[in-house]
N, C-alpha and C. Protein backbone atom coordinates (compact mmCIF):
# COMPACT_ATOMS: atom_id res chain seq x y z
N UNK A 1 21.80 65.79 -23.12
CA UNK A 1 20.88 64.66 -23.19
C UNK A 1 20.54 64.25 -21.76
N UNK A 2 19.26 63.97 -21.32
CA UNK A 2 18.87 63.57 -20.14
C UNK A 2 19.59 62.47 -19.77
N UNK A 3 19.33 62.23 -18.72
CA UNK A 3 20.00 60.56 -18.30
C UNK A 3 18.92 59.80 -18.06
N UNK A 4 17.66 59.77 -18.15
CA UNK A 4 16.95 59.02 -18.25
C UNK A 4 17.18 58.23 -19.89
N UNK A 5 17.22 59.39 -20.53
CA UNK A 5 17.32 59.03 -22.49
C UNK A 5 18.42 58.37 -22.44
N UNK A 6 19.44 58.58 -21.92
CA UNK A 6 20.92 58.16 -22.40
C UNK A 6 20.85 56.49 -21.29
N UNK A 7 19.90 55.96 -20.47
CA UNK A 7 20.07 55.04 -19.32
C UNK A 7 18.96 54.17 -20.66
N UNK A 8 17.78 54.85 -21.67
CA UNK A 8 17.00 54.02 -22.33
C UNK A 8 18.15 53.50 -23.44
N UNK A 9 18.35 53.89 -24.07
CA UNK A 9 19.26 53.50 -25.14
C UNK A 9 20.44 52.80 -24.62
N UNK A 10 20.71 52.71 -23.72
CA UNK A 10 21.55 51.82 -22.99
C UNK A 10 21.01 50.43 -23.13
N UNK A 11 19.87 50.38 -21.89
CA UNK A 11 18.64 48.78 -21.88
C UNK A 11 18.48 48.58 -23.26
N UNK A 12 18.12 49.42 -24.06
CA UNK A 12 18.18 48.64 -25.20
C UNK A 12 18.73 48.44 -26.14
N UNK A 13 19.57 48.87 -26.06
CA UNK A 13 21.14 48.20 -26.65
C UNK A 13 21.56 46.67 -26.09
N UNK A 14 20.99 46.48 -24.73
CA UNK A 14 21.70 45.65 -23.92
C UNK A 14 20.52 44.64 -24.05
N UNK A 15 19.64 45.06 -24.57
CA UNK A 15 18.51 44.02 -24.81
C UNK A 15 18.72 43.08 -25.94
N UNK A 16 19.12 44.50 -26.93
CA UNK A 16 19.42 43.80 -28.80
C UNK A 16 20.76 42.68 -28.87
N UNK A 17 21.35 43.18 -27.86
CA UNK A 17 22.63 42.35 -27.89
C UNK A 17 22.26 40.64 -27.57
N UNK A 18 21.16 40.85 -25.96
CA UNK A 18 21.09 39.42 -25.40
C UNK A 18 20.78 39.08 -26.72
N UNK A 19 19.53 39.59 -27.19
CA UNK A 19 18.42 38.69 -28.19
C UNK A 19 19.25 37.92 -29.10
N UNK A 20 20.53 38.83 -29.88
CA UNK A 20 21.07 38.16 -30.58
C UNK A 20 22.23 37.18 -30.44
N UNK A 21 22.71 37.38 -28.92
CA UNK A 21 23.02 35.93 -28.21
C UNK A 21 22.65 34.42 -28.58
N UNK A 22 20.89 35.34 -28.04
CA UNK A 22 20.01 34.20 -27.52
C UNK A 22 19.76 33.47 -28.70
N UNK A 23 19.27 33.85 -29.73
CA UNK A 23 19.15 33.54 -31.07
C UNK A 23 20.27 33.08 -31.75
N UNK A 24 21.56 33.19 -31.45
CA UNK A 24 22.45 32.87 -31.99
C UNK A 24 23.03 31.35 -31.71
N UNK A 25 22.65 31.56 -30.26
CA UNK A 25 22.73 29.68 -29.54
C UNK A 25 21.74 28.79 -30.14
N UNK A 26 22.39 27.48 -30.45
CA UNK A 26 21.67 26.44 -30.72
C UNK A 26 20.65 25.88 -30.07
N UNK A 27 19.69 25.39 -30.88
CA UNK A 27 18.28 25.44 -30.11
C UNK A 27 18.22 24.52 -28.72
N UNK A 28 19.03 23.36 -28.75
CA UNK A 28 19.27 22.49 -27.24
C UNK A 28 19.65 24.02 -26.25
N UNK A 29 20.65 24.66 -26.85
CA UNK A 29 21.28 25.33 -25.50
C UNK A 29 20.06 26.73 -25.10
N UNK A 30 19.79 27.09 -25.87
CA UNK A 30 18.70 27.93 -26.02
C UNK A 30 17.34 27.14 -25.11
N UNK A 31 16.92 26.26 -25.49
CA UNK A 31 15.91 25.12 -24.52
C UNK A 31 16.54 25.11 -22.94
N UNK A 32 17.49 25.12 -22.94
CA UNK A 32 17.95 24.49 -21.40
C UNK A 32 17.90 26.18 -20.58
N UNK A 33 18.45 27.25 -21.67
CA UNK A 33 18.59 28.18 -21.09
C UNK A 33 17.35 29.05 -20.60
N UNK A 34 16.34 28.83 -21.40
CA UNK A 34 14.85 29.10 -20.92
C UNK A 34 14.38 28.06 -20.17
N UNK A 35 14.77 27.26 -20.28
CA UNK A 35 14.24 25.87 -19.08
C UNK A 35 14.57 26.31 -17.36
N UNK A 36 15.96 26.97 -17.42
CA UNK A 36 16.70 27.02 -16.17
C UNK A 36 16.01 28.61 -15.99
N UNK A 37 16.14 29.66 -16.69
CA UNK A 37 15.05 30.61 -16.51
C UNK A 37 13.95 30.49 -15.53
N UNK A 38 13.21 29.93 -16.62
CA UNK A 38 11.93 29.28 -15.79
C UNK A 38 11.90 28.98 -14.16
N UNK A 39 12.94 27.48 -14.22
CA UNK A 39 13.01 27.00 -12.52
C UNK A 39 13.25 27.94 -11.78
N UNK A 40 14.34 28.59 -12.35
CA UNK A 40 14.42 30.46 -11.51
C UNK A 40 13.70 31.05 -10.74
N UNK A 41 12.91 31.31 -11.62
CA UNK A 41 11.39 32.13 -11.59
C UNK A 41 10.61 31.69 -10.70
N UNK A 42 10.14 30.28 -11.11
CA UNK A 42 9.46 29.52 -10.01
C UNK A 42 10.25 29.71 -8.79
N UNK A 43 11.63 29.21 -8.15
CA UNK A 43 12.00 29.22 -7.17
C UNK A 43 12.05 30.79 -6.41
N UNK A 44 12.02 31.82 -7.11
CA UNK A 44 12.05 32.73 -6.79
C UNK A 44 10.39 33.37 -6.56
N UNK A 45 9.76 32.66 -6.91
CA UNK A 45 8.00 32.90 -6.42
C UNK A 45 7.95 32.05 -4.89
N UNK A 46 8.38 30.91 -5.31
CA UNK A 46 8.21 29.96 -4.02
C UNK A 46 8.33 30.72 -3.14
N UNK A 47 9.81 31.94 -3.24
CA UNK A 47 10.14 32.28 -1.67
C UNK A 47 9.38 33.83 -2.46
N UNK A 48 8.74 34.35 -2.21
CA UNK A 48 8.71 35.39 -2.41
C UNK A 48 8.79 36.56 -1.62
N UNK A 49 8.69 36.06 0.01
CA UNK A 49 8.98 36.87 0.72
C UNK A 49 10.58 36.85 0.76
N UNK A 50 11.45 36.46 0.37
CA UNK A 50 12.97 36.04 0.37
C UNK A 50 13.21 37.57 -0.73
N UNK A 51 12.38 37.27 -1.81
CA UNK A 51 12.74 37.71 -3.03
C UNK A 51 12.52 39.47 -3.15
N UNK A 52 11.04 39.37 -2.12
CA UNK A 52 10.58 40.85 -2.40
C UNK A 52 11.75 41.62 -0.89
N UNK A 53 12.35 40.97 -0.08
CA UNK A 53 12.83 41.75 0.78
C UNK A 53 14.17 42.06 -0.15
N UNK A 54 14.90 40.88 -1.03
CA UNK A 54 15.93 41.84 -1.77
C UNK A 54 16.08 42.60 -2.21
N UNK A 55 14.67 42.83 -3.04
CA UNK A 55 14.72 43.97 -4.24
C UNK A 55 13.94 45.01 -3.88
N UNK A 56 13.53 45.18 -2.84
CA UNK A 56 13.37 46.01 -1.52
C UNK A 56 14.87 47.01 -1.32
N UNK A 57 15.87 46.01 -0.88
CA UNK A 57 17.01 45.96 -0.10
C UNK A 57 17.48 46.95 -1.21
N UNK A 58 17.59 46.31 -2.86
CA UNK A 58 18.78 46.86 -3.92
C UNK A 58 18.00 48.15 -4.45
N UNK A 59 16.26 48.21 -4.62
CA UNK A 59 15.78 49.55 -4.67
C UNK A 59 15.81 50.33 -3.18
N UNK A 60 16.07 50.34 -2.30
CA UNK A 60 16.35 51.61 -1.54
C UNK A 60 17.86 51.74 -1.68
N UNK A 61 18.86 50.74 -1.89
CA UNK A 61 20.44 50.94 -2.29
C UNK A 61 20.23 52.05 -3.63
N UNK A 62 19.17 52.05 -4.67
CA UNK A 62 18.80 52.70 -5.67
C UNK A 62 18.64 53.84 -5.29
N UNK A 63 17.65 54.27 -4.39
CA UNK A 63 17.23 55.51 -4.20
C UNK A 63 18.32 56.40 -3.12
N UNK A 64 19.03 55.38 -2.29
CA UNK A 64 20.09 56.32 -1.93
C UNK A 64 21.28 56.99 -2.95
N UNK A 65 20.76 57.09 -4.07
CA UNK A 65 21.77 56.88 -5.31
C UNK A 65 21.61 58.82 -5.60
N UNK A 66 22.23 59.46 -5.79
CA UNK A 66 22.20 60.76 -6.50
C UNK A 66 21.53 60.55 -8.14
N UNK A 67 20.35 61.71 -7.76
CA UNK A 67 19.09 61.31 -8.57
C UNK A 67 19.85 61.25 -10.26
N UNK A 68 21.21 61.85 -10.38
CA UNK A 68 21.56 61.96 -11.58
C UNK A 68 22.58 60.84 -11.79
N UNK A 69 23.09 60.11 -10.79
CA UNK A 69 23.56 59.22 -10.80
C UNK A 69 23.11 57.61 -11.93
N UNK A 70 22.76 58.13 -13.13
CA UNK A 70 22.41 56.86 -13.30
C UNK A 70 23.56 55.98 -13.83
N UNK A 71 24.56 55.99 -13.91
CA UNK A 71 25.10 54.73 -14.09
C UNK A 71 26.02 54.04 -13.09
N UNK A 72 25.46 54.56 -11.75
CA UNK A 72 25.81 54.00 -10.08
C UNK A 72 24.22 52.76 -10.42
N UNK A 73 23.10 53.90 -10.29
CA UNK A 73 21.98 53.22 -10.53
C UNK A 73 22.00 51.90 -11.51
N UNK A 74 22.11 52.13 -12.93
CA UNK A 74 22.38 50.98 -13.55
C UNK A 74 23.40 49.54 -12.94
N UNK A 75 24.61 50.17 -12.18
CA UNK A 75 25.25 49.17 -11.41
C UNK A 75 24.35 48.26 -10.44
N UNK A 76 23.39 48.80 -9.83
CA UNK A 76 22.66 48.55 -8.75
C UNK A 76 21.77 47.67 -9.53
N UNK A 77 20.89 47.80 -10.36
CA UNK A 77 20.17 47.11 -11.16
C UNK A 77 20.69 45.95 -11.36
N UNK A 78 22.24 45.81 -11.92
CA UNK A 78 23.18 44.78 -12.43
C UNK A 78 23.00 43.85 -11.44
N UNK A 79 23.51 44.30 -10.29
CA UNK A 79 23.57 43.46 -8.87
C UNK A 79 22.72 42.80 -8.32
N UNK A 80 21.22 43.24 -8.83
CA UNK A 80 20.21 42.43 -8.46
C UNK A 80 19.56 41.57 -9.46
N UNK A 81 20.28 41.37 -10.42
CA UNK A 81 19.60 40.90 -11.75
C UNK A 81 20.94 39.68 -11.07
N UNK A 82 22.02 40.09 -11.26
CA UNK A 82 22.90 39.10 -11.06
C UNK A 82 22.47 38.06 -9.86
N UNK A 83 21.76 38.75 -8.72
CA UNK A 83 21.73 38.20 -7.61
C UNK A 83 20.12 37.05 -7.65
N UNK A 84 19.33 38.31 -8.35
CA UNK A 84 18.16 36.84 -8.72
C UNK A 84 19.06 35.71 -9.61
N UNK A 85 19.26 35.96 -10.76
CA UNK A 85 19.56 35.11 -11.70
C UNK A 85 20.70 34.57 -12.28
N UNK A 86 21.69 35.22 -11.26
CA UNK A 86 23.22 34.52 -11.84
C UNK A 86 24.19 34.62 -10.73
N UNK A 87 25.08 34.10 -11.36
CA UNK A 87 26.24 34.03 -10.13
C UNK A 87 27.69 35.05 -11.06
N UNK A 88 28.85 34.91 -10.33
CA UNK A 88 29.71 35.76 -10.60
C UNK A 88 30.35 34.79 -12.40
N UNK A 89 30.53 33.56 -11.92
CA UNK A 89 30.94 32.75 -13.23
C UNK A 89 29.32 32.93 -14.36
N UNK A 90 28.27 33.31 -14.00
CA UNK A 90 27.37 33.02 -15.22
C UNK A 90 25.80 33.11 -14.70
N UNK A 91 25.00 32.92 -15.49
CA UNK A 91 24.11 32.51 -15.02
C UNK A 91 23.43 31.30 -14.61
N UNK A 92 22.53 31.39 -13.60
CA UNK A 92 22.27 30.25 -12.64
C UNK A 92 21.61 29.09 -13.88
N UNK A 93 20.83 29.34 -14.85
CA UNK A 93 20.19 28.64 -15.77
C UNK A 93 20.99 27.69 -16.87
């Protein structure tokens, strides 16, 4: 099986899971958690030169990656998802 195929069925596994998180939280906590999303987002446009030099930074950390390497790669992804949007205890939202 390729590792591109085996890296898709991964994301979306990891997608089906949030959704049913997300859906599973009560609608206040669900509100706050797309609320804090949001400010995210915005704060992370505000700086966008801040934002595009990271993910700059974590895609060439990507591409120094052995092209078959994808679940170094997927780590790398993690790290910048974590780093826009969460901290080590959780997410920032």
């Amino acid at each position: 099986m390729k590792s591109s195929t085996v890296s898709a069925i991964i994301l979306g596994a990891s997608i089906g899971v949030a959704l049913l998180k997300f859906y599973s939280m009560p609608k206040e906590d669900r509100d706050a958690f797309f609320d804090g999303l949001k400010k995210q987002t915005d704060f992370l446009l505000d700086n966008a030169e801040e934002t595009v030099e990271k993910v700059e930074r974590f895609m060439g950390e990507m591409k120094n990656k052995n092209e078959k390497a994808w679940v170094e790669k997927a780590y790398v992804m993690r790290k910048m998802f974590k780093d826009l949007y969460g901290t080590n205890e959780g997410y920032k939202v």
